[in-house]
C-alpha atoms as a PDB file:
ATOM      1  CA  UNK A   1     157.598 157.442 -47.643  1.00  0.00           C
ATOM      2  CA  UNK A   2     156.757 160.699 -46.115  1.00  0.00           C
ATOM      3  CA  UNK A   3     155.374 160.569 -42.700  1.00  0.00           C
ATOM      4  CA  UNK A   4     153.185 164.070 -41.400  1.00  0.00           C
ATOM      5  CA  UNK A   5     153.790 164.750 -37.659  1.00  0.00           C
ATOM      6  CA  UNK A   6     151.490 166.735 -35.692  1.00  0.00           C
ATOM      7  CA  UNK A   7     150.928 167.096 -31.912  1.00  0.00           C
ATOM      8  CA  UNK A   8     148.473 169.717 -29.885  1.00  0.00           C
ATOM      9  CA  UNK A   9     146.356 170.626 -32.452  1.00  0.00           C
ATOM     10  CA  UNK A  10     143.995 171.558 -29.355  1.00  0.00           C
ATOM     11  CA  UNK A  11     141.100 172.445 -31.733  1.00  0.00           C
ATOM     12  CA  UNK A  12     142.837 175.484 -33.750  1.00  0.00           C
ATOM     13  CA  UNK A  13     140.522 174.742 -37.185  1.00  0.00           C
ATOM     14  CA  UNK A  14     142.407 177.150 -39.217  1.00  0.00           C
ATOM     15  CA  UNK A  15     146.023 175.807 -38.521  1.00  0.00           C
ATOM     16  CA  UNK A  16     144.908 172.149 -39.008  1.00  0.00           C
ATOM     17  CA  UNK A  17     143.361 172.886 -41.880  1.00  0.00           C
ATOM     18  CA  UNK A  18     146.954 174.507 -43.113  1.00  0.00           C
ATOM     19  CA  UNK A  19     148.210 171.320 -41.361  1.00  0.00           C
ATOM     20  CA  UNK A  20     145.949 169.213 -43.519  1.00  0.00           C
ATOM     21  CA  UNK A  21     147.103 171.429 -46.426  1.00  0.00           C
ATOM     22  CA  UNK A  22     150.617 171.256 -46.493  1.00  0.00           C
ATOM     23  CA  UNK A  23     150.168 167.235 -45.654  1.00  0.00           C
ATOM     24  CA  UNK A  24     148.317 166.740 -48.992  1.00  0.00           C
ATOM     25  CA  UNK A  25     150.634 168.831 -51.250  1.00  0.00           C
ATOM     26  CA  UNK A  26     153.941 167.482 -49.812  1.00  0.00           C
ATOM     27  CA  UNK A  27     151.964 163.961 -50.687  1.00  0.00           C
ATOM     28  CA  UNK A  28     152.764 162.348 -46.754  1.00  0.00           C
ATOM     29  CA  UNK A  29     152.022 158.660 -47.010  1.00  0.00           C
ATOM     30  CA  UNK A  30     150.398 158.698 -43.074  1.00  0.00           C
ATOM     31  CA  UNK A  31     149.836 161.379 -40.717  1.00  0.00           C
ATOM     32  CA  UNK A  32     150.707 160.451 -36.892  1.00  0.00           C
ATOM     33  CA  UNK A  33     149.239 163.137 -34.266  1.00  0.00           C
ATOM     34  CA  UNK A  34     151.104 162.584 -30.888  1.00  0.00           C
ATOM     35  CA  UNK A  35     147.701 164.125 -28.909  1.00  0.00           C
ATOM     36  CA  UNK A  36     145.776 166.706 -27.662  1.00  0.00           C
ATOM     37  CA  UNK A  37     143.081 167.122 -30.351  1.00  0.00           C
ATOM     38  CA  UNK A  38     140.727 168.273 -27.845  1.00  0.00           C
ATOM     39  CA  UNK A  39     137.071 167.311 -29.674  1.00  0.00           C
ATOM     40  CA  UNK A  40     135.249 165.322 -32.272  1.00  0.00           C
ATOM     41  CA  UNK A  41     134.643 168.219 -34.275  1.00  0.00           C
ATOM     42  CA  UNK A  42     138.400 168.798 -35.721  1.00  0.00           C
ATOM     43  CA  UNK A  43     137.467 165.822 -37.668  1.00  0.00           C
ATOM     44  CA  UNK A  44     135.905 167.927 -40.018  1.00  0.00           C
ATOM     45  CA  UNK A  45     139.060 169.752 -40.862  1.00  0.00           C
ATOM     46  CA  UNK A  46     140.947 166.012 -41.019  1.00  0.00           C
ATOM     47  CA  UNK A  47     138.866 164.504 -43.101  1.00  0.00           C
ATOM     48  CA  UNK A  48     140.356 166.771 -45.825  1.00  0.00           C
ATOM     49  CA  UNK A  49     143.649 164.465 -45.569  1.00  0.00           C
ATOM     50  CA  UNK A  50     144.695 162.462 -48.576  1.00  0.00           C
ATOM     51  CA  UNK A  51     146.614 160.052 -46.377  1.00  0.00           C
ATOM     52  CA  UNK A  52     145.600 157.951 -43.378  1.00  0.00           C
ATOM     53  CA  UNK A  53     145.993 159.565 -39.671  1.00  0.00           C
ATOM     54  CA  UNK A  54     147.359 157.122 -36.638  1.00  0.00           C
ATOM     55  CA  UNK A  55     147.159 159.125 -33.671  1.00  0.00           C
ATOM     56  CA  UNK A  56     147.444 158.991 -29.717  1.00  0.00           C
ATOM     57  CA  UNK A  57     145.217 161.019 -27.026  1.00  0.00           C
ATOM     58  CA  UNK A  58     146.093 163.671 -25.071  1.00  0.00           C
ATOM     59  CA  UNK A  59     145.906 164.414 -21.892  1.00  0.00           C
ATOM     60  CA  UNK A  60     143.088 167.334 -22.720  1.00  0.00           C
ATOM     61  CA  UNK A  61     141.158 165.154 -25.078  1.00  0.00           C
ATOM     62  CA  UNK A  62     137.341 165.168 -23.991  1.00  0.00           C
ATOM     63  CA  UNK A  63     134.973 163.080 -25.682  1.00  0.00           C
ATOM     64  CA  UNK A  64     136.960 159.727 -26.612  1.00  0.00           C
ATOM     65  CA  UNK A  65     134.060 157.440 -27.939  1.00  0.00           C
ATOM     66  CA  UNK A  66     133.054 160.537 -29.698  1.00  0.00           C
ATOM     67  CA  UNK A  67     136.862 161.032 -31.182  1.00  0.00           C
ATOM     68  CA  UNK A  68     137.039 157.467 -32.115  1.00  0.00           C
ATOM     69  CA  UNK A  69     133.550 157.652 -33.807  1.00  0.00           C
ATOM     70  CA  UNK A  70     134.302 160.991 -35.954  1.00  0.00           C
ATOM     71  CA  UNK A  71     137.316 159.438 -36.668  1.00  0.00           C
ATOM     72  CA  UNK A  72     136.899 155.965 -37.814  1.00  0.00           C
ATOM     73  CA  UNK A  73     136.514 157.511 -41.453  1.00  0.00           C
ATOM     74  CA  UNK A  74     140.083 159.270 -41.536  1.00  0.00           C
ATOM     75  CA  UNK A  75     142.454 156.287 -39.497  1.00  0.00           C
ATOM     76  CA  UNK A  76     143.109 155.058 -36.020  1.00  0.00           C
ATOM     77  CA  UNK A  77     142.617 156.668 -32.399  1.00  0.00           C
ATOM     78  CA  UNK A  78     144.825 154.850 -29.746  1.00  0.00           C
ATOM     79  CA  UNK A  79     144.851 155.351 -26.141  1.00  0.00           C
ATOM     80  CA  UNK A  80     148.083 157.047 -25.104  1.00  0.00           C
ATOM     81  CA  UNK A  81     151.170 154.874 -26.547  1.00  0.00           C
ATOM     82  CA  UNK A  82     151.252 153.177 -29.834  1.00  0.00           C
ATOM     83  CA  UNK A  83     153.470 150.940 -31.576  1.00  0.00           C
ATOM     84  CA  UNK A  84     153.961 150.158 -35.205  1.00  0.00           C
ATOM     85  CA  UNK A  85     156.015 148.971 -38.156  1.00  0.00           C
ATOM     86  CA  UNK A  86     156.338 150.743 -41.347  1.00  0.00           C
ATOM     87  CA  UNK A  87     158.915 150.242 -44.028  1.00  0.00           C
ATOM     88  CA  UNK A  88     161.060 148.222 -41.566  1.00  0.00           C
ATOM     89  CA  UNK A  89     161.257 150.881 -38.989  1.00  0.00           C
ATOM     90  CA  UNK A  90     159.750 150.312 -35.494  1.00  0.00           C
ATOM     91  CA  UNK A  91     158.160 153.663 -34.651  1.00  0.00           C
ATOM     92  CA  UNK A  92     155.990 154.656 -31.357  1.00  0.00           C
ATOM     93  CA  UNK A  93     153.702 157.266 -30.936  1.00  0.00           C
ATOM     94  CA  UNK A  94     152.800 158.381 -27.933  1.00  0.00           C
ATOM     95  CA  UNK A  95     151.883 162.110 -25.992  1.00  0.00           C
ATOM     96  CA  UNK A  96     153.644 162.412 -22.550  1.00  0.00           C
ATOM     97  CA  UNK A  97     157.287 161.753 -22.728  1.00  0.00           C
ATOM     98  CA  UNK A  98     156.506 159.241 -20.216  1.00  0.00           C
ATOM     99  CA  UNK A  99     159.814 157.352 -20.286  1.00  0.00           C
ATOM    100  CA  UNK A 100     161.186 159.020 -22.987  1.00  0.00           C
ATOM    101  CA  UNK A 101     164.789 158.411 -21.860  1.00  0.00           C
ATOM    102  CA  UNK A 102     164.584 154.999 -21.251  1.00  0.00           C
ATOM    103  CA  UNK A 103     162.790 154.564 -24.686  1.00  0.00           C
ATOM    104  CA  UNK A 104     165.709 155.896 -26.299  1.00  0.00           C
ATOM    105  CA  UNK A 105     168.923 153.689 -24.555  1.00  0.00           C
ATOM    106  CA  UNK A 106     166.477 151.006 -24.926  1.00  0.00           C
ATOM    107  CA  UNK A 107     167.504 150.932 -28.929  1.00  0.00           C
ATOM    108  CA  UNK A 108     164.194 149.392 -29.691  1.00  0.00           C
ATOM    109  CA  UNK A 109     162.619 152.279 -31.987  1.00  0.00           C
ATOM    110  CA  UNK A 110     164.118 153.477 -34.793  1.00  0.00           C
ATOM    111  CA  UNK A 111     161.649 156.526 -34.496  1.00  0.00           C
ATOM    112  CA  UNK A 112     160.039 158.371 -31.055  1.00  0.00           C
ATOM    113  CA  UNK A 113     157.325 160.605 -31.761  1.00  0.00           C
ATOM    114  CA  UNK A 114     155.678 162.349 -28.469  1.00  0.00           C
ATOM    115  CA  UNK A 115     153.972 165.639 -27.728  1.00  0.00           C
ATOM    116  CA  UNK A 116     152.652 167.283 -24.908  1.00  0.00           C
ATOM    117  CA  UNK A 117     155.614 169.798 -24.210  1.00  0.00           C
ATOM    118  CA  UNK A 118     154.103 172.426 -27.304  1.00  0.00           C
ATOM    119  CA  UNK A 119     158.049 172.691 -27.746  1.00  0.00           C
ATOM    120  CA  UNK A 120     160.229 171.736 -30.545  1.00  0.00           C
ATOM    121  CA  UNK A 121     162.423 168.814 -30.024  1.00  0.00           C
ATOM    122  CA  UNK A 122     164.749 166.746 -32.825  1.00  0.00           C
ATOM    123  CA  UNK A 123     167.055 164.733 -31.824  1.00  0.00           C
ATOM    124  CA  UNK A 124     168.858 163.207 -34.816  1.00  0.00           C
ATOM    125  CA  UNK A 125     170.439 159.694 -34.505  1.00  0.00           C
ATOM    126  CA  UNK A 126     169.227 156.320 -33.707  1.00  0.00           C
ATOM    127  CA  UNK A 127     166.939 156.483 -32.712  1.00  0.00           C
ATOM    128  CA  UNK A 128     165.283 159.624 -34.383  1.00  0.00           C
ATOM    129  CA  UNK A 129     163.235 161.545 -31.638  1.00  0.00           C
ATOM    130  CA  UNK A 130     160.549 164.057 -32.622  1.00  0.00           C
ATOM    131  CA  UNK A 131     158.335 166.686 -31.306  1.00  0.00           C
ATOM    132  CA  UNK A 132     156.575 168.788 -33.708  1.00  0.00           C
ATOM    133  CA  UNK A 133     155.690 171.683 -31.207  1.00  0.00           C
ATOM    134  CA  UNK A 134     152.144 172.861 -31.266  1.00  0.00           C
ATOM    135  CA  UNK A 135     150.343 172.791 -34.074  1.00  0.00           C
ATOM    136  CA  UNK A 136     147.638 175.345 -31.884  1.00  0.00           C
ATOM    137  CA  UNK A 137     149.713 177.677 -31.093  1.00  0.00           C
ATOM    138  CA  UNK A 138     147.757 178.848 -28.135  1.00  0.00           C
ATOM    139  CA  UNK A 139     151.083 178.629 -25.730  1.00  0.00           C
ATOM    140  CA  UNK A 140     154.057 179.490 -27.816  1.00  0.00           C
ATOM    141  CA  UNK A 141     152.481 181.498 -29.943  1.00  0.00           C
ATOM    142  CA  UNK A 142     154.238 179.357 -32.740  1.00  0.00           C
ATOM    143  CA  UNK A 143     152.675 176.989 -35.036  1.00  0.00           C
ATOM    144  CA  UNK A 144     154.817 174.174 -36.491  1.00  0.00           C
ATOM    145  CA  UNK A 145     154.061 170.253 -37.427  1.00  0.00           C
ATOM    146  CA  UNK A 146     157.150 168.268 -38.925  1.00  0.00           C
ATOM    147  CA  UNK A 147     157.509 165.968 -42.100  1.00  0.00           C
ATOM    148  CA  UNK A 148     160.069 163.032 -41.961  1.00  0.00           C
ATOM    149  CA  UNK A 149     161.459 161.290 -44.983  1.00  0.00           C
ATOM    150  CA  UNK A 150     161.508 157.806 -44.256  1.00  0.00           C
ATOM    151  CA  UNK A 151     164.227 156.769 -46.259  1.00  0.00           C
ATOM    152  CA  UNK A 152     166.601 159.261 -44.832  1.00  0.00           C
ATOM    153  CA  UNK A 153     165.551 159.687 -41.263  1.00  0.00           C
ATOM    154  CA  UNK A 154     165.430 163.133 -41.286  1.00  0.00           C
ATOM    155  CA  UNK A 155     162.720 165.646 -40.067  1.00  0.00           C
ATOM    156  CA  UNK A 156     162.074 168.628 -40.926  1.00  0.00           C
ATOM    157  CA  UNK A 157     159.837 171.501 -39.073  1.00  0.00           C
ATOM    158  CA  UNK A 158     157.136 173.638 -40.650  1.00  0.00           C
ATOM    159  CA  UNK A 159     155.591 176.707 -40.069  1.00  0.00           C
ATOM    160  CA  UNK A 160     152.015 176.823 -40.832  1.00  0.00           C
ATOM    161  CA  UNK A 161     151.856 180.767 -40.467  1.00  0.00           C
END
């Protein structure tokens, strides 16, 4: 399975809806977003996915009841750290790299996703860390989300411009 990794989307309609795009035609399985959406109404441009989104809040999201309630048609909104399980690999999702280092000599995850830094960060191994950047843009002026194969533990970056 293909997993679709996108963080600080921060309410940029036209790159989530390339987001959303390249998603659906590289057929992701589930979409995690590590935060920062911002408000309820980028749900209209997710609602476009073919795949279920699992994401995490930000630190500049407003209306939560709000995000949960747009949202309850496309997946799951989760405070600010989330754990799960799929195909055998123990993955968690979460927007500040709030203990990030101790996360990773803990050897408990097989995969870290986090956000919050709008920079680029892969770290290849065990376990796999991964920051898509900023899907926005509005800081680096770059626009990028990431796709990981499953199978082989490897992510790739994307450019949505």
């Amino acid at each position: 399975m293909k997993l679709g990794i996108i963080a600080d989307s921060h309410e940029n309609m036209p790159l989530i809806a390339k987001a959303v795009e390249l998603f659906n035609h590289e057929e992701v399985g589930l979409v995690l977003h590590a935060g920062d959406f911002i408000s309820p109404i980028t749900a209209k441009e997710f609602k476009n996915l073919k795949a279920k989104l699992i994401g995490v809040f930000g630190n500049n999201d407003g209306d939560k009841l709000l995000l949960q309630r747009r949202f309850q048609d496309i997946g799951e909104l989760y405070e600010d750290y989330h754990e799960l399980e799929i195909e055998g690999k123990k993955i968690v999702l979460m927007h500040q790299p709030k203990f990030l280092e101790t996360l990773i000599a803990s050897s408990e995850y097989d995969l870290i996703i986090y956000g919050h830094t709008h920079q680029i960060d892969i770290r290849e191994g065990q376990p796999l860390v991964v920051n898509p950047g900023e899907c926005g843009g509005w800081l680096t002026g770059r626009n990028t989300v990431a796709i990981i194969d499953l199978e082989t533990m490897k992510a790739k970056i994307h450019d949505l411009r």
